[in-house]
Protein backbone atom coordinates (compact mmCIF):
# COMPACT_ATOMS: atom_id res chain seq x y z
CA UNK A 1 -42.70 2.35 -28.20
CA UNK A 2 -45.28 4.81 -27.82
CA UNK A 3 -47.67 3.53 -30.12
CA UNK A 4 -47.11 0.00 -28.40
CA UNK A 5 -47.76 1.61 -25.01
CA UNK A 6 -51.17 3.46 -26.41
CA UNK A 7 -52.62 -0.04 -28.13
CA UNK A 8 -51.58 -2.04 -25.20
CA UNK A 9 -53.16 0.26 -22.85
CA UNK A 10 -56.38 -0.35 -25.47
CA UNK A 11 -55.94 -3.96 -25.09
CA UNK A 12 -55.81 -4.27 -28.97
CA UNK A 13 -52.54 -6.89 -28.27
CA UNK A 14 -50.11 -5.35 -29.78
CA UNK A 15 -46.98 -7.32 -30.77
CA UNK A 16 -43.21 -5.04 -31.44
CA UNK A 17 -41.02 -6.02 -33.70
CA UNK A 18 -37.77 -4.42 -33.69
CA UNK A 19 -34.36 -5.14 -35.86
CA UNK A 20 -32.44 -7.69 -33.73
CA UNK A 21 -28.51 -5.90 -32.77
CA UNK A 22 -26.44 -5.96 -35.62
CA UNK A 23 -23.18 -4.22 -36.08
CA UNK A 24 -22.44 -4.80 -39.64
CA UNK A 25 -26.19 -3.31 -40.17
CA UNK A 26 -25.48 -0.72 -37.40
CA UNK A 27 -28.71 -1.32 -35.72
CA UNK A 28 -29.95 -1.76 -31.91
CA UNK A 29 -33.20 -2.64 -30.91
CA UNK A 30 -34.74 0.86 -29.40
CA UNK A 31 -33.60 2.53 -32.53
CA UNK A 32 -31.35 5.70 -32.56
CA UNK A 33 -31.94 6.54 -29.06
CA UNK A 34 -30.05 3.55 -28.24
CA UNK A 35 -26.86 4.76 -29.41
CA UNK A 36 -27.23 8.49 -28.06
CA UNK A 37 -25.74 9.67 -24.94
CA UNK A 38 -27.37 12.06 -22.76
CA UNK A 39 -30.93 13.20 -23.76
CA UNK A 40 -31.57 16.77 -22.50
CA UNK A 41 -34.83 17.90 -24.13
CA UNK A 42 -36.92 15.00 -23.80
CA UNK A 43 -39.64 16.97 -21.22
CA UNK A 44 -39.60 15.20 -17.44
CA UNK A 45 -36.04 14.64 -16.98
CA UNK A 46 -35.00 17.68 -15.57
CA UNK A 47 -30.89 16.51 -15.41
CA UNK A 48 -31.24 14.86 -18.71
CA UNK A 49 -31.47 11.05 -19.39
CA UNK A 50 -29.13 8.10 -21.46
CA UNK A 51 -30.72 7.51 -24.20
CA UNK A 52 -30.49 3.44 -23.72
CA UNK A 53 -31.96 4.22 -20.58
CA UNK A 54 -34.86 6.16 -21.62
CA UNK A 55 -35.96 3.70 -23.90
CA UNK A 56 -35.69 0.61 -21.17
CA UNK A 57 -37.86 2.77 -19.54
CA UNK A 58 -40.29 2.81 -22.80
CA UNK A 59 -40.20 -0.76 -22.75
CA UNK A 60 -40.96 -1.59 -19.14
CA UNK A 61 -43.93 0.55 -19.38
CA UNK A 62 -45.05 -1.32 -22.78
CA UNK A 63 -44.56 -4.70 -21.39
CA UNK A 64 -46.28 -3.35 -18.18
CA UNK A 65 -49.53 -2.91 -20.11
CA UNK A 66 -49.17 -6.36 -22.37
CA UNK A 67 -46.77 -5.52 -24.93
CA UNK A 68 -44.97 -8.41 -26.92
CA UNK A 69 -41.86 -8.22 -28.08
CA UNK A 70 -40.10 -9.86 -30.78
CA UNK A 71 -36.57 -9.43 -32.04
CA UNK A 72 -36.32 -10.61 -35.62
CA UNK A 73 -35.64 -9.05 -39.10
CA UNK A 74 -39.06 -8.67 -41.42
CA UNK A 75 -37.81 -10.07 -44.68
CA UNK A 76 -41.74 -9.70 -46.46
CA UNK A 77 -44.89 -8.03 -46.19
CA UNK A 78 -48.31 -8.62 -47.82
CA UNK A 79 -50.38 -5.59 -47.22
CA UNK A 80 -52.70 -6.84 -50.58
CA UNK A 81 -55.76 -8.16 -47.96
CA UNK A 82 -56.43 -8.03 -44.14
CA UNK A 83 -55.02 -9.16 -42.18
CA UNK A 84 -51.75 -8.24 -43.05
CA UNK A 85 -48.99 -10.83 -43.29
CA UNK A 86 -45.20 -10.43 -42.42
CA UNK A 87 -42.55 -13.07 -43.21
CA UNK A 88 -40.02 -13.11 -40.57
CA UNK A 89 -36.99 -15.06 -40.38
CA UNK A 90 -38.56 -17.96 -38.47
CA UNK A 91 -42.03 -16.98 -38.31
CA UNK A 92 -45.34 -15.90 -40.16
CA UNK A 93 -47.12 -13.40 -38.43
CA UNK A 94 -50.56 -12.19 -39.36
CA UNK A 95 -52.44 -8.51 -38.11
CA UNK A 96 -55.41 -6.91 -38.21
CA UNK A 97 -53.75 -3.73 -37.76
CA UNK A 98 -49.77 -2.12 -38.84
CA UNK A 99 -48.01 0.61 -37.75
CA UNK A 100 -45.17 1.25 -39.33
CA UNK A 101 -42.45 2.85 -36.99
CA UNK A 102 -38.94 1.78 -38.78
CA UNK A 103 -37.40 5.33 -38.50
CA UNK A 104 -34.81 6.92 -40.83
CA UNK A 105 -30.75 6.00 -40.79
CA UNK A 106 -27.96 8.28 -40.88
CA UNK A 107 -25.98 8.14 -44.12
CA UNK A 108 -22.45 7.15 -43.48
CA UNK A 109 -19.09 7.41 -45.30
CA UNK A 110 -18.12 4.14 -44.68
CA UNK A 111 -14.98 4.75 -43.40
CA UNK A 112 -12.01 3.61 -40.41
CA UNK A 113 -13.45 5.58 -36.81
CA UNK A 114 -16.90 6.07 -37.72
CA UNK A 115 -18.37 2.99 -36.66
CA UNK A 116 -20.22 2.85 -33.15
CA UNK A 117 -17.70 2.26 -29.95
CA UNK A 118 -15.96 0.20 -29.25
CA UNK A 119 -15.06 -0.26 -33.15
CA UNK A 120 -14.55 2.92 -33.81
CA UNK A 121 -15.73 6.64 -31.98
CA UNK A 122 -19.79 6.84 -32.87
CA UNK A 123 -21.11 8.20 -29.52
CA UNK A 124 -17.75 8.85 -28.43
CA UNK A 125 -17.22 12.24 -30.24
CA UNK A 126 -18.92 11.28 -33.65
CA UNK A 127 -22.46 11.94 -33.99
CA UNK A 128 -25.33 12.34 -36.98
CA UNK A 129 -27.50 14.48 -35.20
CA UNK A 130 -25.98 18.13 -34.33
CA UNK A 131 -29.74 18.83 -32.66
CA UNK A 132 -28.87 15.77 -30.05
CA UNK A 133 -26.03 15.81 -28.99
CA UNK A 134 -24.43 19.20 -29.63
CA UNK A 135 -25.23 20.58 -26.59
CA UNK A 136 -23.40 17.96 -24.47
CA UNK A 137 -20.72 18.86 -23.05
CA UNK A 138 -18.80 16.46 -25.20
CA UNK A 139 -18.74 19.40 -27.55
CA UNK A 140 -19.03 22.45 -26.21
CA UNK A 141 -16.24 25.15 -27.22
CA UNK A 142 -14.36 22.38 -28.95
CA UNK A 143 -13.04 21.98 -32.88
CA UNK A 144 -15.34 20.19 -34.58
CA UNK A 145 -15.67 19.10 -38.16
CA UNK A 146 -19.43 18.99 -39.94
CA UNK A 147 -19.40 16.33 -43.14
CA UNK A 148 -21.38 17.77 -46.10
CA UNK A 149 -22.85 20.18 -48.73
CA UNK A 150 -26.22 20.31 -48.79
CA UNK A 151 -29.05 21.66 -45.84
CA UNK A 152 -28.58 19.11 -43.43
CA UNK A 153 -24.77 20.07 -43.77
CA UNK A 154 -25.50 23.67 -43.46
CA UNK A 155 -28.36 23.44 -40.75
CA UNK A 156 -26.09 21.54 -38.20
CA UNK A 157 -23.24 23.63 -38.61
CA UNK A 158 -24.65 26.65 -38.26
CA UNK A 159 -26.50 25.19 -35.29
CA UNK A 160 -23.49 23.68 -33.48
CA UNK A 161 -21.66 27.27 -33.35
CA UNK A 162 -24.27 28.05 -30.32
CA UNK A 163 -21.65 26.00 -28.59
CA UNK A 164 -18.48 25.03 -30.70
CA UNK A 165 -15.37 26.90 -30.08
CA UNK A 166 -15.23 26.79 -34.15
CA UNK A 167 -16.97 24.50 -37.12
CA UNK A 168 -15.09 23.50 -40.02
CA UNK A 169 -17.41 22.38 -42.93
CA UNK A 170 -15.62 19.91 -44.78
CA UNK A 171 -17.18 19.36 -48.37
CA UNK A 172 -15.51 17.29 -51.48
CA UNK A 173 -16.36 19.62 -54.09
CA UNK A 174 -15.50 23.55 -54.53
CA UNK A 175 -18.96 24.91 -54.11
CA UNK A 176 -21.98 23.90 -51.94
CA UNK A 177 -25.44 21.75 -52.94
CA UNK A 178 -27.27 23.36 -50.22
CA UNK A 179 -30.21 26.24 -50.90
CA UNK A 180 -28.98 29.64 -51.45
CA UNK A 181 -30.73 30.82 -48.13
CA UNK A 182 -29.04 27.63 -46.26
CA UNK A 183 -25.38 28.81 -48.19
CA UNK A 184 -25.82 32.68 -47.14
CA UNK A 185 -26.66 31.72 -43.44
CA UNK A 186 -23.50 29.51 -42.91
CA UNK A 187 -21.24 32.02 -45.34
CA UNK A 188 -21.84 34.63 -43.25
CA UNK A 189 -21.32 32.86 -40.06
CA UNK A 190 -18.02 34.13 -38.48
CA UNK A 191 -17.94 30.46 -36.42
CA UNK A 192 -17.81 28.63 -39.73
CA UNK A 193 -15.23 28.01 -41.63
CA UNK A 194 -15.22 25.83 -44.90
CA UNK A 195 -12.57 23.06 -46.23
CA UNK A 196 -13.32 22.60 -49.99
CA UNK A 197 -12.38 19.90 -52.21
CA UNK A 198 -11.89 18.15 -48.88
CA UNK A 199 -13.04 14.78 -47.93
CA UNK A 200 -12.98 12.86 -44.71
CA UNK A 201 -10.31 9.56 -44.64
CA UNK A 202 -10.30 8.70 -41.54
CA UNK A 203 -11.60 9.66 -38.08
CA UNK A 204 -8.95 9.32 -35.36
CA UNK A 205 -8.78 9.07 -31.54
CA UNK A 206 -8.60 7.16 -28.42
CA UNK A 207 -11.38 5.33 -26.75
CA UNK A 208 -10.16 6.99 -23.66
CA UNK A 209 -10.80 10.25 -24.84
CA UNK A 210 -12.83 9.69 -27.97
CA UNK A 211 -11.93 12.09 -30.81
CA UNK A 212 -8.51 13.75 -31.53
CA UNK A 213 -8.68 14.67 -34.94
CA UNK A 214 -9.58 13.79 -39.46
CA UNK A 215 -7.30 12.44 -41.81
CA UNK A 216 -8.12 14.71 -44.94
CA UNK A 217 -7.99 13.87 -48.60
CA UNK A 218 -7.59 16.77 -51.14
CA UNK A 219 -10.02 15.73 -54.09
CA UNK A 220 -7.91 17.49 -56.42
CA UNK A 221 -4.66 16.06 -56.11
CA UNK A 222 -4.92 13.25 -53.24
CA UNK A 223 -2.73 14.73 -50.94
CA UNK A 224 -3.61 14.27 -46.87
CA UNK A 225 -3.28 15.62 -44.09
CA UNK A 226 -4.07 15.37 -40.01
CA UNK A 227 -6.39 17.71 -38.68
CA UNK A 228 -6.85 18.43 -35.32
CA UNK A 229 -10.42 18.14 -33.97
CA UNK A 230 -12.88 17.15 -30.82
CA UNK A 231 -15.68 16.27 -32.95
CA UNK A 232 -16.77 15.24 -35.91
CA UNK A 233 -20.76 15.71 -37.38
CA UNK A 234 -22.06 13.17 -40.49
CA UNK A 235 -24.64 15.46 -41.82
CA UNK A 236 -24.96 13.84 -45.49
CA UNK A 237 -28.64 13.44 -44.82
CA UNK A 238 -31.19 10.55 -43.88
CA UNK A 239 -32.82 7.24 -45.55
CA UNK A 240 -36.01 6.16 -44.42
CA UNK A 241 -35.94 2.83 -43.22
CA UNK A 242 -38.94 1.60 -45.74
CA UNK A 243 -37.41 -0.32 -48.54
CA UNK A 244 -39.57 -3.28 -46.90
CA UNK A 245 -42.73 -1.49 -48.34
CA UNK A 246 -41.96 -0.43 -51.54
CA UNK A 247 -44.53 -0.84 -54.12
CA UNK A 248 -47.10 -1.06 -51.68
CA UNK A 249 -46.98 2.12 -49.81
CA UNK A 250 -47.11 5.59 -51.30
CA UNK A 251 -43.27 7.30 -50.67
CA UNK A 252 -41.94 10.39 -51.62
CA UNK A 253 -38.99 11.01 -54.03
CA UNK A 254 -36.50 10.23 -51.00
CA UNK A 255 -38.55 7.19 -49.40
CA UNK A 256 -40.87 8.22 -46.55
CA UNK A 257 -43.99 6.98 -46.12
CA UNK A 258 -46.49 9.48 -47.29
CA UNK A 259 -49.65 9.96 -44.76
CA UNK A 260 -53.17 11.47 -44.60
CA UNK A 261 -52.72 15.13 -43.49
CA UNK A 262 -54.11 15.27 -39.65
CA UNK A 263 -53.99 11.35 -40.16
CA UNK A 264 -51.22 8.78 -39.90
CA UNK A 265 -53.24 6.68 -42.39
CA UNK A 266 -51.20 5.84 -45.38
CA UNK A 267 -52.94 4.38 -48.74
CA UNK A 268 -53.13 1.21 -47.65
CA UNK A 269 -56.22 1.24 -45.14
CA UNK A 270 -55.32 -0.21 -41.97
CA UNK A 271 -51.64 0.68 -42.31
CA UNK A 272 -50.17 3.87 -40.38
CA UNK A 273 -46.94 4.92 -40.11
CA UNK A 274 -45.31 7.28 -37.15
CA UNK A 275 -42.06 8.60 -36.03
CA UNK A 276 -38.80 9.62 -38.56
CA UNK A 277 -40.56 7.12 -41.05
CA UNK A 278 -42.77 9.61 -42.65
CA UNK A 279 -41.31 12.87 -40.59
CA UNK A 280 -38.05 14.18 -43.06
CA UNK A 281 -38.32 17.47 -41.16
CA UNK A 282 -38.19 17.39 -37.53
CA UNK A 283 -36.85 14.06 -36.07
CA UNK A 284 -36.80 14.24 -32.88
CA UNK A 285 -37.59 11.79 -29.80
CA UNK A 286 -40.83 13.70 -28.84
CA UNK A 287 -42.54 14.43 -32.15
CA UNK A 288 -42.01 10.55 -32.98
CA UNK A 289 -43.75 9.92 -29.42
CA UNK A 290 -46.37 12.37 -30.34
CA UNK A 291 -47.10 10.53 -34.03
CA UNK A 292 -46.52 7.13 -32.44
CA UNK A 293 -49.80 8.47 -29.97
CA UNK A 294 -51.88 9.14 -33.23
CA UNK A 295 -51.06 6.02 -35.41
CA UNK A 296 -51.85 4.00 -32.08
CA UNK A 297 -55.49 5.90 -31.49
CA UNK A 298 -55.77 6.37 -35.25
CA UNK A 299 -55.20 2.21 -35.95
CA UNK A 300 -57.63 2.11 -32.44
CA UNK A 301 -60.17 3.72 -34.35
CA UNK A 302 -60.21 2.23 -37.34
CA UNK A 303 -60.80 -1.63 -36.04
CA UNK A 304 -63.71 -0.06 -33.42
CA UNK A 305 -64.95 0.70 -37.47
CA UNK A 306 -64.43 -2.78 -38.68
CA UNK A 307 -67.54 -5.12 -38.75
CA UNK A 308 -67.56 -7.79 -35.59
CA UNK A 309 -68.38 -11.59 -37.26
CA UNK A 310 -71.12 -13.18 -35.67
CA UNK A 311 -71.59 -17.26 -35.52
CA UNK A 312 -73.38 -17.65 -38.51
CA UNK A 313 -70.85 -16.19 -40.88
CA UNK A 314 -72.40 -12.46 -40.92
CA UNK A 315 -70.83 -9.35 -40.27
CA UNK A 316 -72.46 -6.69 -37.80
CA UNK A 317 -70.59 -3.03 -38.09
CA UNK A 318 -70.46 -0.42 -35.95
CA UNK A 319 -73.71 1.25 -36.84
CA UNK A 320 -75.36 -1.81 -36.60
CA UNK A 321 -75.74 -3.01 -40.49
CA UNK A 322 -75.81 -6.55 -41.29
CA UNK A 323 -73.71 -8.19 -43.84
CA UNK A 324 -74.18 -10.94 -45.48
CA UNK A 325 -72.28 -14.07 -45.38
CA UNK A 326 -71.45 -13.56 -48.95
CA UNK A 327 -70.38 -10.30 -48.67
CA UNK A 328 -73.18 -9.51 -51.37
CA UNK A 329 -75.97 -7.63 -49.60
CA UNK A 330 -76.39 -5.01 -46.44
CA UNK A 331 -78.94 -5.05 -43.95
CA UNK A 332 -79.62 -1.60 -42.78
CA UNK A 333 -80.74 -1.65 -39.23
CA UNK A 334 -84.46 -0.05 -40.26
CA UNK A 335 -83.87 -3.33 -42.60
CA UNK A 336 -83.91 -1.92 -45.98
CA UNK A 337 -81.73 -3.91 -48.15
CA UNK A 338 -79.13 -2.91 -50.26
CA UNK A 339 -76.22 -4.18 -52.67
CA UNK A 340 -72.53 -4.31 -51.64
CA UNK A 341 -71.17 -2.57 -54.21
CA UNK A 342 -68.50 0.31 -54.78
CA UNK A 343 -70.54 3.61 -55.23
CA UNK A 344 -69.42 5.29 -58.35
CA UNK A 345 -69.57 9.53 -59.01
């Protein structure tokens, strides 16, 4: 949304396409904000915002400055040539420019209770993102379960005992993935306490009051058992929403889009990507606001770079060289003459 208010505000056009709602898919158009409750560190609202709300107020301020909107699934991209193309469901849409803002997903478990309300508890007492929401009161000096082994596991549980009346780490196997500094900081932690061999069955409740407890699986010998809890925390890490560009864009081992240092430029010049797409460390609301701001003056700058096609078929750049129709020769403005060709050291 923020790069879309930026470019819009440059009159460069810009046109938004977001993942239509889908339940099966788990996915909103505004992205994750859209399914968070009360957003209390987003700087301006002093008594906190909704996170639906926040982003309608994203979008009213895009639209306000000429910001198109479409709603459809991207099913193919062809980042080969400018412009770009992208195949959507019904449409074929063409761009000078792309800025890649897909985000990362949750990982789930997949099972009954953890689906978003009113199919099961998601924002009503289970959560992915101990940084978000547990502060709310939702959670404060309650029981509440974290899901995991590894960093992300360890970093929100260690996090939520700020305000958790106590954090039970539930993990599947006997001993923990996470690093050993991670491990020692939770281990020592007299808020944390840890459920081996333990995995989650079933996440139980009322949608009047959200989260009551776990149904627990031993891993060793399939017994179960009811647990009582206010909360429970899915922290079995993230996947970058960017199988769309694979094979195209450079990616790290996990999947995000790899950028330019300073930049937002990936490899692919023209293309920038912002937000949890290429961010695996902080995710959060205002540094994807803050990256949306550079890819938007960042793709800004680039097409002020581009050469402007004049009515006979020539090109005219920035710094006032002529090129040919043919793409062959450059006119430098003192109107020396050179080739168009790659300079090889």
């Amino acid at each position: 949304m923020t790069a879309a208010i930026y470019t819009a505000r440059a009159n460069l056009n810009p046109l938004l396409i977001d993942a239509p709602a889908d339940t099966d898919k788990q996915t909103t158009p505004g992205g994750q904000l859209m399914i968070t409750t009360d957003v209390e560190n987003y700087p301006g609202f002093s008594k906190g915002i909704e996170g639906p709300e926040l982003m309608m107020e994203f979008r009213q301020q895009a639209e306000r400055f000429g910001t198109e909107f479409l709603e459809e699934w991207i099913n193919k991209v062809e980042l080969q040539a400018r412009p770009f193309t992208l195949h959507t469901e019904n449409r074929i849409v063409k761009a000078d420019t792309l800025i890649i803002a897909s985000g990362a997903s949750a990982k789930w478990l997949g099972i009954p209770g953890e689906a978003k309300t009113p199919k099961g508890f998601g924002g009503n007492g289970v959560s992915a993102c101990a940084t978000c929401d547990g502060p709310l009161p939702a959670f404060r000096n309650k029981r509440l379960v974290v899901v995991g082994g590894g960093d992300t596991a360890m970093e929100e549980a260690t996090f939520l005992t700020r305000y958790a009346a106590r954090v039970y780490v539930a993990h599947r196997r006997d001993k923990l993935r996470a690093s050993k500094i991670m491990q020692e900081k939770a281990l020592r932690n007299e808020k944390i306490e840890f459920l081996w061999n333990t995995e989650l069955a079933e996440i139980l409740g009322t949608h009047e009051h959200g989260v009551t407890g776990v149904r627990l699986r031993d891993t060793c010998n399939g017994e179960e058992k009811t647990f009582e809890c206010e909360g429970v925390f899915i922290a079995i890490g993230h996947k970058p929403n960017t199988e769309l560009f694979k094979g195209q864009i450079e990616m790290d081992t996990v999947g995000y889009l790899k950028t330019n240092g300073h930049s937002t430029a990936t490899n692919i010049p023209g293309v920038f990507a912002c937000g949890d797409v290429q961010d695996s460390v902080y995710r959060q609301a205002i540094t994807a606001a803050g990256t949306g701001c550079m890819s938007a003056i960042d793709a800004e700058r680039f097409l002020d770079h581009l050469p402007v096609e004049m009515p006979g078929g020539e090109e005219v750049t920035i710094e006032g060289e002529l090129i040919s129709r043919d793409r062959k020769l450059i006119i430098e403005p003192t109107g020396e003459v050179i080739p168009n060709e790659p300079v090889f050291e």
